[in-house]
PDB file of N, CA and C in Angstrom:
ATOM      1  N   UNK A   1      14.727  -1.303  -5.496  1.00  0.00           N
ATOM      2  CA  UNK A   1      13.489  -0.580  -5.362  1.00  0.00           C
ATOM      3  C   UNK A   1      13.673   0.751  -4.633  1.00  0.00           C
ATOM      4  N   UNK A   2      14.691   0.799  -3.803  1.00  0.00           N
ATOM      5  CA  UNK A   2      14.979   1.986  -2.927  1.00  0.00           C
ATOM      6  C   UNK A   2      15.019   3.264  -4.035  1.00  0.00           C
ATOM      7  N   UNK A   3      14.675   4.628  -3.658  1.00  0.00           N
ATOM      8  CA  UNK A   3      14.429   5.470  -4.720  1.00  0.00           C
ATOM      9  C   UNK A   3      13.804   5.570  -5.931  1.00  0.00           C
ATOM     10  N   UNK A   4      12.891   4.027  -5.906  1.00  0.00           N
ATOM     11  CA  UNK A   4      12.393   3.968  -6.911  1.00  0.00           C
ATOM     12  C   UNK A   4      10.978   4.915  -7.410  1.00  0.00           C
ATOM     13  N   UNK A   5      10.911   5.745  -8.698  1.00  0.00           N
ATOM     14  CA  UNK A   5      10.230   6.154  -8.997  1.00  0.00           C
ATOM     15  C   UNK A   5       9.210   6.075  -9.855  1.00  0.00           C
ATOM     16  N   UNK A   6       9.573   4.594 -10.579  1.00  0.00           N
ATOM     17  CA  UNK A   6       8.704   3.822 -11.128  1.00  0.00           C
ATOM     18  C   UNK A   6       8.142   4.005 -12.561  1.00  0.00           C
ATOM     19  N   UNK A   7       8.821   5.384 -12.575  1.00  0.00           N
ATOM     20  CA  UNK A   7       7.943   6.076 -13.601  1.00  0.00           C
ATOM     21  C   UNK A   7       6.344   5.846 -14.492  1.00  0.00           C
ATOM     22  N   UNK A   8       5.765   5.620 -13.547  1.00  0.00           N
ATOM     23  CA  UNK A   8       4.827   5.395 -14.212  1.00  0.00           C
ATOM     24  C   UNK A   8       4.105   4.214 -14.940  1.00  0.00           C
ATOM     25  N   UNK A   9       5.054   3.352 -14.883  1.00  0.00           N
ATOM     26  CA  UNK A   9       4.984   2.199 -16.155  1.00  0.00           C
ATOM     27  C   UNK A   9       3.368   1.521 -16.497  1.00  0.00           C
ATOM     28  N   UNK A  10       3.243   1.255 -15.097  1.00  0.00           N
ATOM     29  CA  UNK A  10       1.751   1.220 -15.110  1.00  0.00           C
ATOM     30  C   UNK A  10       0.238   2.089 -15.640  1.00  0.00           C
ATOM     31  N   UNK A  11       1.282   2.761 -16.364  1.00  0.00           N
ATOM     32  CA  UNK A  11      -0.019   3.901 -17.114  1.00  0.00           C
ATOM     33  C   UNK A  11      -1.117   4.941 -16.385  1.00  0.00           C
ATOM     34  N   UNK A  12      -0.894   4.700 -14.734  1.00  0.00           N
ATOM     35  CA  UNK A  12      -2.123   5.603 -14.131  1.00  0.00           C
ATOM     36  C   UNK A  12      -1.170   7.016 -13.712  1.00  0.00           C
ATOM     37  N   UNK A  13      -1.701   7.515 -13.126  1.00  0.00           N
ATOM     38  CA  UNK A  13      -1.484   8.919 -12.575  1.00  0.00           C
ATOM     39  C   UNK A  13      -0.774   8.642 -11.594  1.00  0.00           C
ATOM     40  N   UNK A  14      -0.797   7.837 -10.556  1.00  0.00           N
ATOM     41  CA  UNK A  14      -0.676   7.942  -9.204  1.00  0.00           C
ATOM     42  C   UNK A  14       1.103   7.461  -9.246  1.00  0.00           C
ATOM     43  N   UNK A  15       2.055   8.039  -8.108  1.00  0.00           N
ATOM     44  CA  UNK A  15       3.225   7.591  -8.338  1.00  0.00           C
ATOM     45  C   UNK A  15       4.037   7.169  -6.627  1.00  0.00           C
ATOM     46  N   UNK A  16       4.911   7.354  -5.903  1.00  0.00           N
ATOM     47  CA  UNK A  16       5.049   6.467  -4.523  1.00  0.00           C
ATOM     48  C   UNK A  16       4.512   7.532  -4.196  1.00  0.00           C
ATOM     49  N   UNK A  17       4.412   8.967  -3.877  1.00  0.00           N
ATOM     50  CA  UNK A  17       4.087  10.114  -3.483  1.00  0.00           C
ATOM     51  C   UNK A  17       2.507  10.404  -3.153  1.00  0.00           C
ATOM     52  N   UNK A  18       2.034   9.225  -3.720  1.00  0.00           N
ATOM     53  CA  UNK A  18       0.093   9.714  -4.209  1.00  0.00           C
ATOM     54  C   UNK A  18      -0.542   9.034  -2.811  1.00  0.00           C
ATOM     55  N   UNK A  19      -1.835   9.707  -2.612  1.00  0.00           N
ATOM     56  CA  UNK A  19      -2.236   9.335  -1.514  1.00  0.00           C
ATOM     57  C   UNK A  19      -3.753   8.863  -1.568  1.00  0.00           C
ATOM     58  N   UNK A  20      -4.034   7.864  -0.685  1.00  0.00           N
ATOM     59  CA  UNK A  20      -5.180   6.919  -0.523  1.00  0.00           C
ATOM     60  C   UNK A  20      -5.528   5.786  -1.555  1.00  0.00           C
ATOM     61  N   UNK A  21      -6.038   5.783  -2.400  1.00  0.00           N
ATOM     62  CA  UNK A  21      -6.677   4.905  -3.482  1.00  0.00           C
ATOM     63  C   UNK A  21      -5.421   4.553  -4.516  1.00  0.00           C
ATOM     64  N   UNK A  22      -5.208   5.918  -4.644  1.00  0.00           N
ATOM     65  CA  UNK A  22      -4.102   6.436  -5.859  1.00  0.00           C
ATOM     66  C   UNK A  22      -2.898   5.901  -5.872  1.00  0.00           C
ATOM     67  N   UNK A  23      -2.325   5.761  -4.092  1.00  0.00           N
ATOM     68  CA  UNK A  23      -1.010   5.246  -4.273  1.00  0.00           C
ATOM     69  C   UNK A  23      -1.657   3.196  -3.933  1.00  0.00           C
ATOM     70  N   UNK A  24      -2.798   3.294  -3.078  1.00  0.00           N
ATOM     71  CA  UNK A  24      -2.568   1.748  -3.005  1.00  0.00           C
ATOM     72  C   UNK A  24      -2.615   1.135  -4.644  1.00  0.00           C
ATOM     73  N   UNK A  25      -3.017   1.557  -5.525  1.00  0.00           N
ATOM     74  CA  UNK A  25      -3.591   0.917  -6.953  1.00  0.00           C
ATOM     75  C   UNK A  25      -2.147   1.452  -7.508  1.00  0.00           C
ATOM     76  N   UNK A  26      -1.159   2.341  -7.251  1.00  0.00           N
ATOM     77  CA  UNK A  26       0.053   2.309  -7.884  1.00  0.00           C
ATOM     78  C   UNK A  26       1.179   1.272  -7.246  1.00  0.00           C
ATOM     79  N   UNK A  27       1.218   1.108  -5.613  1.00  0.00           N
ATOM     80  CA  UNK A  27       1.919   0.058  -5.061  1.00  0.00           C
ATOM     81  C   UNK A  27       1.677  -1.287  -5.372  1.00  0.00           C
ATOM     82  N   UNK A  28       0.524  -1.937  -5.945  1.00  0.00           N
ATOM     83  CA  UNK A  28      -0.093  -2.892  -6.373  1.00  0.00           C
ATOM     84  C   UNK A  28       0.237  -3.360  -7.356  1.00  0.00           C
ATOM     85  N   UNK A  29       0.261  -2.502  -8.438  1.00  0.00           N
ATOM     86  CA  UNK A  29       0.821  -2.469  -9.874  1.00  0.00           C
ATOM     87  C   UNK A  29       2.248  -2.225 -10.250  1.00  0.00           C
ATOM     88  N   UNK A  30       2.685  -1.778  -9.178  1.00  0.00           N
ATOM     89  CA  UNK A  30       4.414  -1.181  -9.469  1.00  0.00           C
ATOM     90  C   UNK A  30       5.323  -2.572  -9.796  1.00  0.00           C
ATOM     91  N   UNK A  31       5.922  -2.141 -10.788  1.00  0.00           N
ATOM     92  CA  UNK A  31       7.008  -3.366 -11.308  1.00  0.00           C
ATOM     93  C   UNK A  31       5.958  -4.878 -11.705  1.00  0.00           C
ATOM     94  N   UNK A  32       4.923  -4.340 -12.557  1.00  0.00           N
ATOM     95  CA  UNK A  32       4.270  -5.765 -12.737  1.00  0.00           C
ATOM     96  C   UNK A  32       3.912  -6.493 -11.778  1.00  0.00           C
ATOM     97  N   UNK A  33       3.213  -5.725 -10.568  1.00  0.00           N
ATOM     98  CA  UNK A  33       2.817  -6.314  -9.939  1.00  0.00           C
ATOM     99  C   UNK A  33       3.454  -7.113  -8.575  1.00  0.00           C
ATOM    100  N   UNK A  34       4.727  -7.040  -8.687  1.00  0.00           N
ATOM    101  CA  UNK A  34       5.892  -7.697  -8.179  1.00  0.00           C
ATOM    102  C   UNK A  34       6.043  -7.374  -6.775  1.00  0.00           C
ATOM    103  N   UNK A  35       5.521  -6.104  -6.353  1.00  0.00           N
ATOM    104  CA  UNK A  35       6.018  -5.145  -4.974  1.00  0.00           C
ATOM    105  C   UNK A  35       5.062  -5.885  -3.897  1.00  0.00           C
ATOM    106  N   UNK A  36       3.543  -6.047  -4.751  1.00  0.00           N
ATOM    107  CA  UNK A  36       2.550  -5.744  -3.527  1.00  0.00           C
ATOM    108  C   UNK A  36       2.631  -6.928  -2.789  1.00  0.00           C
ATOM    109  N   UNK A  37       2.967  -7.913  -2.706  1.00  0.00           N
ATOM    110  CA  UNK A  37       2.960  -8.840  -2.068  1.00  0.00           C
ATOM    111  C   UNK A  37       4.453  -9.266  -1.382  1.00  0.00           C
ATOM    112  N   UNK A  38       5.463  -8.655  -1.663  1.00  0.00           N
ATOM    113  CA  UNK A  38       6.644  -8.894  -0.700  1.00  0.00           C
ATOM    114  C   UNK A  38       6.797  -8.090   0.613  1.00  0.00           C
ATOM    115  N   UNK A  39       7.576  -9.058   1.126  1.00  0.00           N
ATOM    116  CA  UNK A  39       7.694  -8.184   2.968  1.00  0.00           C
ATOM    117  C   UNK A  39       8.474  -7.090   2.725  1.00  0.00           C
ATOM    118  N   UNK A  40       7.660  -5.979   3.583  1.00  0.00           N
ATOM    119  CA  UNK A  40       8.151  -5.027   4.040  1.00  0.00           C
ATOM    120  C   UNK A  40       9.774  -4.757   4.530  1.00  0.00           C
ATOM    121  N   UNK A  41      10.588  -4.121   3.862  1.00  0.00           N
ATOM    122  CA  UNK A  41      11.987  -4.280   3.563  1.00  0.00           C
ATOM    123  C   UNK A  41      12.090  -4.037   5.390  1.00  0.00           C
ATOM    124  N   UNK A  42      11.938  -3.142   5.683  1.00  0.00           N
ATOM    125  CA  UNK A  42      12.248  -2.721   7.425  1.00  0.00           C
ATOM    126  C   UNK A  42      11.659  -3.759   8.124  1.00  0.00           C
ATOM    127  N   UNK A  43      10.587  -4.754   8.063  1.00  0.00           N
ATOM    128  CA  UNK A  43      10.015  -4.983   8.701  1.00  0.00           C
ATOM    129  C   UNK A  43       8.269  -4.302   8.810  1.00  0.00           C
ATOM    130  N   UNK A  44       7.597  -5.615   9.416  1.00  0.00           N
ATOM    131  CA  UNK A  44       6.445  -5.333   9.562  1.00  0.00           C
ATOM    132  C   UNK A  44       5.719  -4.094  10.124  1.00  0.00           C
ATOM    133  N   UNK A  45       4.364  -3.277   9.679  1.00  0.00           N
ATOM    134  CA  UNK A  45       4.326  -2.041  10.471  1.00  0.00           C
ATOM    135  C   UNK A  45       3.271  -2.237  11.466  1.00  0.00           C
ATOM    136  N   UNK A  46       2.818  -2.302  12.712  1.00  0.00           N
ATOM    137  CA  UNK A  46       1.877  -1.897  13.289  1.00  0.00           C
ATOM    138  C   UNK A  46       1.080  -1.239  13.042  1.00  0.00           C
ATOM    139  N   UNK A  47      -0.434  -0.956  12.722  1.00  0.00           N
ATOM    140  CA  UNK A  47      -1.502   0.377  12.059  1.00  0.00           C
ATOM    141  C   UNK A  47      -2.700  -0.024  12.443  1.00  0.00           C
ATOM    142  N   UNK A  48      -3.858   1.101  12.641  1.00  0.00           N
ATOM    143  CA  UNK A  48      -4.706   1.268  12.638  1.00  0.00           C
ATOM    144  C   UNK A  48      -5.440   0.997  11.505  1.00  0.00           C
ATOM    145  N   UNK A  49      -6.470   0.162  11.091  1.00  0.00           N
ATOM    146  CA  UNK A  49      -7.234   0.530  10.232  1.00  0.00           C
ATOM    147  C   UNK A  49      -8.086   1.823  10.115  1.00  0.00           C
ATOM    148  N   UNK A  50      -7.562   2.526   8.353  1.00  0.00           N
ATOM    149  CA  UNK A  50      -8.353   3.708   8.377  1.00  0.00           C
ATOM    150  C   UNK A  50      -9.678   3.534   8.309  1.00  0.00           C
ATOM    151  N   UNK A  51     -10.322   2.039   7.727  1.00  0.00           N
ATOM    152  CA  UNK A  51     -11.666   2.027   7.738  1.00  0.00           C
ATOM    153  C   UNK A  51     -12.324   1.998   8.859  1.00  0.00           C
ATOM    154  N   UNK A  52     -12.202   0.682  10.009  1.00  0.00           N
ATOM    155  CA  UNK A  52     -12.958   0.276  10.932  1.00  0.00           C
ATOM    156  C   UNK A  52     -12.322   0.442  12.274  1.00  0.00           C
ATOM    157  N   UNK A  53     -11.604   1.204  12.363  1.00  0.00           N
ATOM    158  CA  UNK A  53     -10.262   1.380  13.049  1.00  0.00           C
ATOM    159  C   UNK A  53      -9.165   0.004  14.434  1.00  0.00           C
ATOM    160  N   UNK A  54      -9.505  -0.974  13.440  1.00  0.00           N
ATOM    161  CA  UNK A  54      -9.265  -2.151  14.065  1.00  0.00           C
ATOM    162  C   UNK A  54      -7.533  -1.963  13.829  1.00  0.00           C
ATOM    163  N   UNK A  55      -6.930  -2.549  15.136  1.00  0.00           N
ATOM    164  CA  UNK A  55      -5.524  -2.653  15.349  1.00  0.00           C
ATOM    165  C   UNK A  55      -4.749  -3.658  14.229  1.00  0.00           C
ATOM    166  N   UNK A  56      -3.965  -4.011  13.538  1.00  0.00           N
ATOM    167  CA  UNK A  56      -3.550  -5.078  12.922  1.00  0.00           C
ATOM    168  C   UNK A  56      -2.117  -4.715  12.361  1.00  0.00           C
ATOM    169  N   UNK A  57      -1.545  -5.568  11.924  1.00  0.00           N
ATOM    170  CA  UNK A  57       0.080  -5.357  11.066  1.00  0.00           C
ATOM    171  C   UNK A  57      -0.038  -5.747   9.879  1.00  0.00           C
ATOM    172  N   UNK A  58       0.456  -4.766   8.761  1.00  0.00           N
ATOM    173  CA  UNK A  58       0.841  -4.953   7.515  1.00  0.00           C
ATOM    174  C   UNK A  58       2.042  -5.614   7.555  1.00  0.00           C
ATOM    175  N   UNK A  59       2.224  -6.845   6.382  1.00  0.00           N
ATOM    176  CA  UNK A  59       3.468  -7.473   6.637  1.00  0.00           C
ATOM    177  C   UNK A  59       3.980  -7.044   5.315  1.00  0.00           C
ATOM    178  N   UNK A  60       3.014  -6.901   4.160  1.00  0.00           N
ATOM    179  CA  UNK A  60       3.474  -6.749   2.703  1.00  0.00           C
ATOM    180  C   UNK A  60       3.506  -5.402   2.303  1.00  0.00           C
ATOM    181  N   UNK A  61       3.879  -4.920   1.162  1.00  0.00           N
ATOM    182  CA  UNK A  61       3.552  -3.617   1.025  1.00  0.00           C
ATOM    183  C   UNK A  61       2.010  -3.026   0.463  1.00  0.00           C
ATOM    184  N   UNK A  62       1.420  -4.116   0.155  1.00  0.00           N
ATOM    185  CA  UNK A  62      -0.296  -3.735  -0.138  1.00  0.00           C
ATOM    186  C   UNK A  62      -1.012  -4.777   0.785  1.00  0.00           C
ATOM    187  N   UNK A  63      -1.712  -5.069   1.797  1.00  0.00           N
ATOM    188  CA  UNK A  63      -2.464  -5.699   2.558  1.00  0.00           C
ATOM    189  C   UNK A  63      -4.022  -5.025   3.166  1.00  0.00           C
ATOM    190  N   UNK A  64      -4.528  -6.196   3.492  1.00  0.00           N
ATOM    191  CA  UNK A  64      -6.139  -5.996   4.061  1.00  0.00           C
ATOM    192  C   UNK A  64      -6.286  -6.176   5.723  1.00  0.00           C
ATOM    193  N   UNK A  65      -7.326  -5.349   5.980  1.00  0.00           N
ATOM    194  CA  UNK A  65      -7.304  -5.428   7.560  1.00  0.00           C
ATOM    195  C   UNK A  65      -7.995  -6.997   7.857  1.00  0.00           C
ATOM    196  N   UNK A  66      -7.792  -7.328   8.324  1.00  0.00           N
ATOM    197  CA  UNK A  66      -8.634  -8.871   8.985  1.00  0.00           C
ATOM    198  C   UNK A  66     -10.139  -9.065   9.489  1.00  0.00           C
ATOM    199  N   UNK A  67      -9.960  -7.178  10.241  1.00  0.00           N
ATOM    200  CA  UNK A  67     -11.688  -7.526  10.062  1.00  0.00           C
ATOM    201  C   UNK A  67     -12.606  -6.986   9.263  1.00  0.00           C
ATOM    202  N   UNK A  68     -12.533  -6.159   8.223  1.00  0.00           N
ATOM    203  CA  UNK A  68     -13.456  -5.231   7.135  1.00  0.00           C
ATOM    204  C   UNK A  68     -12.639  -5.234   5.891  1.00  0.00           C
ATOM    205  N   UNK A  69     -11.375  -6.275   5.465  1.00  0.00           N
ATOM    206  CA  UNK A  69     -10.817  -6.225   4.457  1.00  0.00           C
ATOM    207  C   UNK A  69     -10.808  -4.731   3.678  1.00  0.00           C
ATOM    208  N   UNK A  70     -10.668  -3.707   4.622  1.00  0.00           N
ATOM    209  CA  UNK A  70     -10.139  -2.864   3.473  1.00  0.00           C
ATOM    210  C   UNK A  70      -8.410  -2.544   3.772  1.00  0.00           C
ATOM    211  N   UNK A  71      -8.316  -2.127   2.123  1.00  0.00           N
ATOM    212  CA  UNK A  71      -7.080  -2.453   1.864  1.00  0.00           C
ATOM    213  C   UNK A  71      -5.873  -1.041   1.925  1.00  0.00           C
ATOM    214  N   UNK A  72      -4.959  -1.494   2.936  1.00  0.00           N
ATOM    215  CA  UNK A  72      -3.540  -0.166   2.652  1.00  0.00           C
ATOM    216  C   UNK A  72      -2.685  -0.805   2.356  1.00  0.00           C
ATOM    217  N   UNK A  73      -2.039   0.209   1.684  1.00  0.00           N
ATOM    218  CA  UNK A  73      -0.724   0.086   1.076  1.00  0.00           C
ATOM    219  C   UNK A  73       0.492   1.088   1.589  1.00  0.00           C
ATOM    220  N   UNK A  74       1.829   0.613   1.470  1.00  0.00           N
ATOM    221  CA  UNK A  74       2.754   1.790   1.903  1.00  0.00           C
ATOM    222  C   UNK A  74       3.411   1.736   0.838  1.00  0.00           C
ATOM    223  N   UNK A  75       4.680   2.986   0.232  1.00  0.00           N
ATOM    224  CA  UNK A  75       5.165   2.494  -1.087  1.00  0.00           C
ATOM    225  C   UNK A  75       7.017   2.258  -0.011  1.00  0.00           C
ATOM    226  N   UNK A  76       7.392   1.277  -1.213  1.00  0.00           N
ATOM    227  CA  UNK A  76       8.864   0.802  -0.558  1.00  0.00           C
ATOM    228  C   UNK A  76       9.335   1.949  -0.345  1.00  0.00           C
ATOM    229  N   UNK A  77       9.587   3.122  -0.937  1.00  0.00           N
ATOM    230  CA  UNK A  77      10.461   4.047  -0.764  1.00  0.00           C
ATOM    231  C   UNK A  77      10.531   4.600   0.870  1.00  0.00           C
ATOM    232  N   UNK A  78       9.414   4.475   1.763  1.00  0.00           N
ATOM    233  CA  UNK A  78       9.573   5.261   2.729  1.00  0.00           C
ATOM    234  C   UNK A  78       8.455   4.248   3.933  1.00  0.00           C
ATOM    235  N   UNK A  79       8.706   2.865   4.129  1.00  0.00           N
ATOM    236  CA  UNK A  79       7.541   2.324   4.812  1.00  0.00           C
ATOM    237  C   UNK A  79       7.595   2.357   6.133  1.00  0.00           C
ATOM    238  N   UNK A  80       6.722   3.873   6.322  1.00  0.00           N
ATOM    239  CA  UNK A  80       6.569   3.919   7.923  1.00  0.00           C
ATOM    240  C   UNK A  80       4.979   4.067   8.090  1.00  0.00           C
ATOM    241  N   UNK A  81       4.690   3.760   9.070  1.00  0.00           N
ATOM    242  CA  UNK A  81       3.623   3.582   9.363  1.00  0.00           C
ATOM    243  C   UNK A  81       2.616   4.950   9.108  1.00  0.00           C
ATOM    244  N   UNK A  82       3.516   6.304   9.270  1.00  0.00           N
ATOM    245  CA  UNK A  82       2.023   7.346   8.985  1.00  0.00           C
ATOM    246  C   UNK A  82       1.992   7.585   7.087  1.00  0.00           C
ATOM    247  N   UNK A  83       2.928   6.460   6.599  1.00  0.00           N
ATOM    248  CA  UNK A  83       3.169   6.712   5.192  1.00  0.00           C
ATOM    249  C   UNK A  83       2.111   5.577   4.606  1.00  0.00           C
ATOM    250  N   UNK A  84       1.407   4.922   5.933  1.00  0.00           N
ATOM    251  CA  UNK A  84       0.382   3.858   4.813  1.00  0.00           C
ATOM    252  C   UNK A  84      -0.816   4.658   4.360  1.00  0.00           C
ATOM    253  N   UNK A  85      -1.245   4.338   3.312  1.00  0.00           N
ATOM    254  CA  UNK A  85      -2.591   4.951   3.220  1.00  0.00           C
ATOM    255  C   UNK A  85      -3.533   4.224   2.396  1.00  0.00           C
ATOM    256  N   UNK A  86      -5.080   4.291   2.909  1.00  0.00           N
ATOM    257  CA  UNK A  86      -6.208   3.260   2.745  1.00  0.00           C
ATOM    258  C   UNK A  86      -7.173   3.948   1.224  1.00  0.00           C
ATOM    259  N   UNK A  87      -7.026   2.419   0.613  1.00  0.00           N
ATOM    260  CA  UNK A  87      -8.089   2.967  -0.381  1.00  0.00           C
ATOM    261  C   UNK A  87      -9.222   3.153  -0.530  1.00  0.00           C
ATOM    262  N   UNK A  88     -10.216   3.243   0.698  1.00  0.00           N
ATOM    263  CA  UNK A  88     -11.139   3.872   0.679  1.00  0.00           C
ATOM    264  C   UNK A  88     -12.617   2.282   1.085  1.00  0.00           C
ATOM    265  N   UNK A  89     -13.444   2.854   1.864  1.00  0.00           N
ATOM    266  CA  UNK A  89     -14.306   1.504   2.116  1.00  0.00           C
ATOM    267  C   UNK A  89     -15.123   0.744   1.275  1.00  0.00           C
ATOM    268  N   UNK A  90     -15.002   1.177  -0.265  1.00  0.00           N
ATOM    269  CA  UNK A  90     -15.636   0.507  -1.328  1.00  0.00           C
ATOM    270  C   UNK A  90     -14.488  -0.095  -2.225  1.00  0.00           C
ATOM    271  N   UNK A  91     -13.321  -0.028  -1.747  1.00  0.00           N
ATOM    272  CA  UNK A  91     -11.877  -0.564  -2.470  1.00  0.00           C
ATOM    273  C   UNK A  91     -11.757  -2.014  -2.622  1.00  0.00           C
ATOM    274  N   UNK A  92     -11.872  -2.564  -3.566  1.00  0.00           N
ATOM    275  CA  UNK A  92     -11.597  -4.525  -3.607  1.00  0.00           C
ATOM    276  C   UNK A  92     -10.295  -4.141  -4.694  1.00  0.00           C
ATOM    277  N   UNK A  93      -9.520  -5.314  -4.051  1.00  0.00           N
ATOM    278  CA  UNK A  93      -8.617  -5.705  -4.982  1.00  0.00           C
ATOM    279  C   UNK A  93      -8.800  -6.294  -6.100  1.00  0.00           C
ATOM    280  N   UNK A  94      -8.140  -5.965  -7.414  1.00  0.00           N
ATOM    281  CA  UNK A  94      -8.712  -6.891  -8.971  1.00  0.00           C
ATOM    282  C   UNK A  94      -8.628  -8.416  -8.504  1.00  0.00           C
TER     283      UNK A  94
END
C-alpha cells in the first residue's frame, strides 16, 4: 500500500491527496474496500475530533469519534495525525 496511488479504481474524483469528505469516501473505498478497516501501519493516532472537538484515537484508517460519530479518515500513504481529515457533520458511512 505504501506509495500507493490507487488510481482511482473506485471511479470518484478524490485520490490519497484529497481533503475532508473526498479523501474519507476515497480511503473507504480504496482497494475494494480493504484499507478502511485495518490498523494503522505506524500505529494508532491520537486526534481531536473535527466535529465536536472530543479527544479520541483512530486505530483504523477510516474511523468514528465515540461521541458524535463523525467520521475521519487518514490515507496509508502518510498517517499522521494533521493528515486525518473529517467528512463533514452530516457524513454517515454506507
Amino acid at each position: 500500500m505504501t506509495g500507493c496511488g490507487c488510481n482511482n479504481e473506485a471511479g470518484g474524483a478524490g485520490g490519497p491527496f484529497s481533503k475532508g469528505k473526498e479523501l474519507v469516501e476515497f480511503v473507504y473505498n480504496a482497494h475494494g474496500g480493504t484499507v478502511r478497516d485495518q490498523p494503522i501501519s505506524q500505529g494508532a493516532i491520537d486526534i481531536v475530533c473535527q466535529g465536536c472537538k472530543t479527544s479520541f484515537t483512530l486505530e483504523t484508517y477510516v474511523g468514528k469519534c465515540p461521541e458524535c460519530d463523525g467520521v475521519h479518515a487518514v490515507a496509508p500513504m502518510n498517517p499522521v495525525a494533521e493528515n486525518v481529515q473529517f467528512a463533514g457533520v452530516d457524513f454517515t458511512l454506507p
